[in-house]
Protein backbone atom coordinates (compact mmCIF):
# COMPACT_ATOMS: atom_id res chain seq x y z
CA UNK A 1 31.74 91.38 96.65
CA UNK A 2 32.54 94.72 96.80
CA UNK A 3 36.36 95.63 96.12
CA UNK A 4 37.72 98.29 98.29
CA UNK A 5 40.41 100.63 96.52
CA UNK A 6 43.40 100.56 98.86
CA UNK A 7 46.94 102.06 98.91
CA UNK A 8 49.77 99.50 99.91
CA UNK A 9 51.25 100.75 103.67
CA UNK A 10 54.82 102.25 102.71
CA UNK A 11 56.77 102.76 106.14
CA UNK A 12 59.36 105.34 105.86
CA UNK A 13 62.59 104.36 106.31
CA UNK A 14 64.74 105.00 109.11
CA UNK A 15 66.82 108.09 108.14
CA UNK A 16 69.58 109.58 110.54
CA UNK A 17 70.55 112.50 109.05
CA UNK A 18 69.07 115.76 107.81
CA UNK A 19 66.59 115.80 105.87
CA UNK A 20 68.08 118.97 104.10
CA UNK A 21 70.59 115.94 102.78
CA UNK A 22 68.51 115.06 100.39
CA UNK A 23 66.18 116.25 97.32
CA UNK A 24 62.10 116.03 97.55
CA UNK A 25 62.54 112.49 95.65
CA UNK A 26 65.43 111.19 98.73
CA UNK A 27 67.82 110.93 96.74
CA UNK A 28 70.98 112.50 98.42
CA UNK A 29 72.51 115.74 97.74
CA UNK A 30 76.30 114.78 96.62
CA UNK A 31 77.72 118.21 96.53
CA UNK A 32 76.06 119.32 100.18
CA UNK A 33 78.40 121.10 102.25
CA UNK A 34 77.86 121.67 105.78
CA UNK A 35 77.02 125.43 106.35
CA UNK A 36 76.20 125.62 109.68
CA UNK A 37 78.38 125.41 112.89
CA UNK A 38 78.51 121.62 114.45
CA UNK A 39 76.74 121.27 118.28
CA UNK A 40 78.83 120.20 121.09
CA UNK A 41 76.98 116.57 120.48
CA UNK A 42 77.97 116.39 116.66
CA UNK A 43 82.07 117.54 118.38
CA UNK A 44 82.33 114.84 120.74
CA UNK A 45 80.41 111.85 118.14
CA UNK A 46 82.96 113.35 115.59
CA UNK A 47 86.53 113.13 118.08
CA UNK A 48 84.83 109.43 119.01
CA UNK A 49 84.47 108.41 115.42
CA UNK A 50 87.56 109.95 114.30
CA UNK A 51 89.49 106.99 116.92
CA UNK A 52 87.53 104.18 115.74
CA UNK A 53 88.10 105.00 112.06
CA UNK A 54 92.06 105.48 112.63
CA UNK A 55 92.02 102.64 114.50
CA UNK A 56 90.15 100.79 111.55
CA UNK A 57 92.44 102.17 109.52
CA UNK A 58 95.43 100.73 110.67
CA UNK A 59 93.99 97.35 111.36
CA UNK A 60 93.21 97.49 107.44
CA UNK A 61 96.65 98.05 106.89
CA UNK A 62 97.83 95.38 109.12
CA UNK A 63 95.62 92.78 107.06
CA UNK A 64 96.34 94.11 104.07
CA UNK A 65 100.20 93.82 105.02
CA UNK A 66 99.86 90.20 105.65
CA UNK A 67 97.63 89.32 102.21
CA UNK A 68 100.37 91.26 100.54
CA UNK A 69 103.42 88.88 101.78
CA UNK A 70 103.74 86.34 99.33
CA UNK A 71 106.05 83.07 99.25
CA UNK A 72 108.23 85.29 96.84
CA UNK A 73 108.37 88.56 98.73
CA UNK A 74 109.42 86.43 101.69
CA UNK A 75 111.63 84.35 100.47
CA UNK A 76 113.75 87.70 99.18
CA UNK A 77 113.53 89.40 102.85
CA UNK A 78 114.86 86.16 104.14
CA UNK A 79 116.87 83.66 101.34
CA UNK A 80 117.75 80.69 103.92
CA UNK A 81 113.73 79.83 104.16
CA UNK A 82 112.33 77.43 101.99
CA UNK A 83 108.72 77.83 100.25
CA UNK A 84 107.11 75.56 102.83
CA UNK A 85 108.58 76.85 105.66
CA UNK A 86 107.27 80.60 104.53
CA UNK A 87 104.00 78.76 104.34
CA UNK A 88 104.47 77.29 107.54
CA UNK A 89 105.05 80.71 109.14
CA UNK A 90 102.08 82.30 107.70
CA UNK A 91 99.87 79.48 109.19
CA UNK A 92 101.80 80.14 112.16
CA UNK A 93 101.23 83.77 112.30
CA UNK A 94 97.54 82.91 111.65
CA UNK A 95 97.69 80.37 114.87
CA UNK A 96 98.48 83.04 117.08
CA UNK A 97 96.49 86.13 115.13
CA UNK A 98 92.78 84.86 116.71
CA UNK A 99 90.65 87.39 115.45
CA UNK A 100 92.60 87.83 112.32
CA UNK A 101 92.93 91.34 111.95
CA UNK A 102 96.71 91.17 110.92
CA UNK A 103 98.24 91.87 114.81
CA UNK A 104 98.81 89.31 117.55
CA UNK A 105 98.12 91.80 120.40
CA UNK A 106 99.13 90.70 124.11
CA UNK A 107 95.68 88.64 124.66
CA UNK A 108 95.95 86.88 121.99
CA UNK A 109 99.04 85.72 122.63
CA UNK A 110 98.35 84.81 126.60
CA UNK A 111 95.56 83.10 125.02
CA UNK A 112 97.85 80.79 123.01
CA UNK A 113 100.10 80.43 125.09
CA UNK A 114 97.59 79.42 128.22
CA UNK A 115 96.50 76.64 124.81
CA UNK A 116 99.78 75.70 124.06
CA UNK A 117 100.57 74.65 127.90
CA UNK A 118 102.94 77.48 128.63
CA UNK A 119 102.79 78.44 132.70
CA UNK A 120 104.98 81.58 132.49
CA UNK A 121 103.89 84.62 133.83
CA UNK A 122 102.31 87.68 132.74
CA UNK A 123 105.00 89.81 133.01
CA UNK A 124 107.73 87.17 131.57
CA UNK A 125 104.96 87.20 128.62
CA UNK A 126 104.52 91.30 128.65
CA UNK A 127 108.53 91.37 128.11
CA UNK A 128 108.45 88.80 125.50
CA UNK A 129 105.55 90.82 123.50
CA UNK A 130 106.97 94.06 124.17
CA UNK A 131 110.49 92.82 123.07
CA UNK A 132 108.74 91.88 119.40
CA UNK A 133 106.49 94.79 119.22
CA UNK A 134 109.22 96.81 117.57
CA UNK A 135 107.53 100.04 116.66
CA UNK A 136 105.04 99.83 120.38
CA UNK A 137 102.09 99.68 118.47
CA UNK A 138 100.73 97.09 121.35
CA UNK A 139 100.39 94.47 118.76
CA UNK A 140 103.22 92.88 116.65
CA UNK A 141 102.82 92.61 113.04
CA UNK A 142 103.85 89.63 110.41
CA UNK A 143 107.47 90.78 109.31
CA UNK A 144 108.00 91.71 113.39
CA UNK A 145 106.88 88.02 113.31
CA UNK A 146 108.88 87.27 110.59
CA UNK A 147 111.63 88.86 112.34
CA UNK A 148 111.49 87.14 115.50
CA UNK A 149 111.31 83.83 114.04
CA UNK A 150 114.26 84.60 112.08
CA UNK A 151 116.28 85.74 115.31
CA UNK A 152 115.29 83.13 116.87
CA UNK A 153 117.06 80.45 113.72
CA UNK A 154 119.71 82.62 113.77
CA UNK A 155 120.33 82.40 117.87
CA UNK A 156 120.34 85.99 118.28
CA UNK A 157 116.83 86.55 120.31
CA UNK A 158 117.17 87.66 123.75
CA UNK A 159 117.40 85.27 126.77
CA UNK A 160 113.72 86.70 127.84
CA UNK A 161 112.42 85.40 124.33
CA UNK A 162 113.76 82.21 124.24
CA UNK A 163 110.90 80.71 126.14
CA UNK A 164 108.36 82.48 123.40
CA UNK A 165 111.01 80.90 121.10
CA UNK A 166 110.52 77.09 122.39
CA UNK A 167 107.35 77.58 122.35
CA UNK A 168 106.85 78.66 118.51
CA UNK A 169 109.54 76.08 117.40
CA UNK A 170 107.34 73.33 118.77
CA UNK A 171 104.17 74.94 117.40
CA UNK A 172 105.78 74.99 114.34
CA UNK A 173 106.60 71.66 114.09
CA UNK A 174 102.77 70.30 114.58
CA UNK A 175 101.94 72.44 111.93
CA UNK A 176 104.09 71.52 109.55
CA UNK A 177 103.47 68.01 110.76
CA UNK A 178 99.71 68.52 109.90
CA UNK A 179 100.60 69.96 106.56
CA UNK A 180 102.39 66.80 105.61
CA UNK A 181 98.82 64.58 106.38
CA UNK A 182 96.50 64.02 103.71
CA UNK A 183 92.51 64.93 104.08
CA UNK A 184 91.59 61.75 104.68
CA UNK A 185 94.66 61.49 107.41
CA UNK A 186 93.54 65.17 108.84
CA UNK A 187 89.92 64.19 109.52
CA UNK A 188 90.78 61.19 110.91
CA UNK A 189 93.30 63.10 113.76
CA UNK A 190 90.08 65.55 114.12
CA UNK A 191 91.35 68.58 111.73
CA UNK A 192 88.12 69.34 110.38
């Protein structure tokens, strides 16, 4: 049997830039600088990209903002809470925080709320989220969280966020309920 000297079939790979990016081996340039003037194409891909990555940038930060909050930095912002009730709030936070990305914006918290049983409406809701959304970045952040749970101990939330208020109390108290079962308890109710 005759052998037949063949070459393996190498497909090139996909490549979406220049190929002036990269040496005669393809391995890429790291000092290239862009010489020439950008299209109107590369403007308008550049002003897109530049909104998604700000935007990715801050929900980074968010995230990153509610890894950082530890039992101890908590418990210094606010001395009357207990260890497990810091706990508590972060798995609260996380309750309402569905895509957990470090914001509860205002669908996630219709969302909840339409889970948790609450009829109010959407503008009774909008004031409530708009009222904790200190700094209007349409989505409130764990230590506005923080905050409004703390108002809310304290008795000094608004009469528009006392329904939100209720509702988080109760929530709260399932949770911590939950954290008190064991495994074997939790799987049993359906937790897992």
């Amino acid at each position: 049997m005759g052998g037949k000297f063949t070459f393996p079939l190498v497909q090139q790979p996909a490549v979406y830039e220049p190929h002036s990016y990269f040496t005669s081996t393809g391995t890429r340039i790291r000092s290239f600088e862009r010489t020439e003037n950008p299209n109107p194409y590369e403007e308008i891909f550049s002003e897109f990209c530049q909104a998604m990555i700000a935007e990715r940038r801050k929900l980074t930060a968010a995230k990153q903002i509610f890894q950082d909050a530890d039992i101890a930095t908590i418990a210094e912002k606010y001395p009357n809470w207990d260890a497990s009730f810091a706990l508590d709030m972060k798995a609260q936070f996380q309750t309402f925080d569905v895509n957990q990305d470090g914001f509860i914006d205002f669908r996630e918290l219709c969302l909840k709320l339409d889970e948790f049983g609450d009829h109010t409406s959407e503008d009774t809701r909008r004031l409530w989220f708009d009222e904790a959304d200190e700094d209007q970045s349409q989505g409130i952040e764990f230590w506005e969280f923080l905050k409004l749970i703390d108002n809310i101990q304290k008795g000094t939330e608004s009469a528009a966020a006392r329904g939100l208020a209720d509702l988080i109390e109760h929530t709260n108290q399932g949770i911590h309920s939950m954290r008190q079962l064991n495994v074997l308890q939790q799987m049993k109710q359906g937790l897992f």
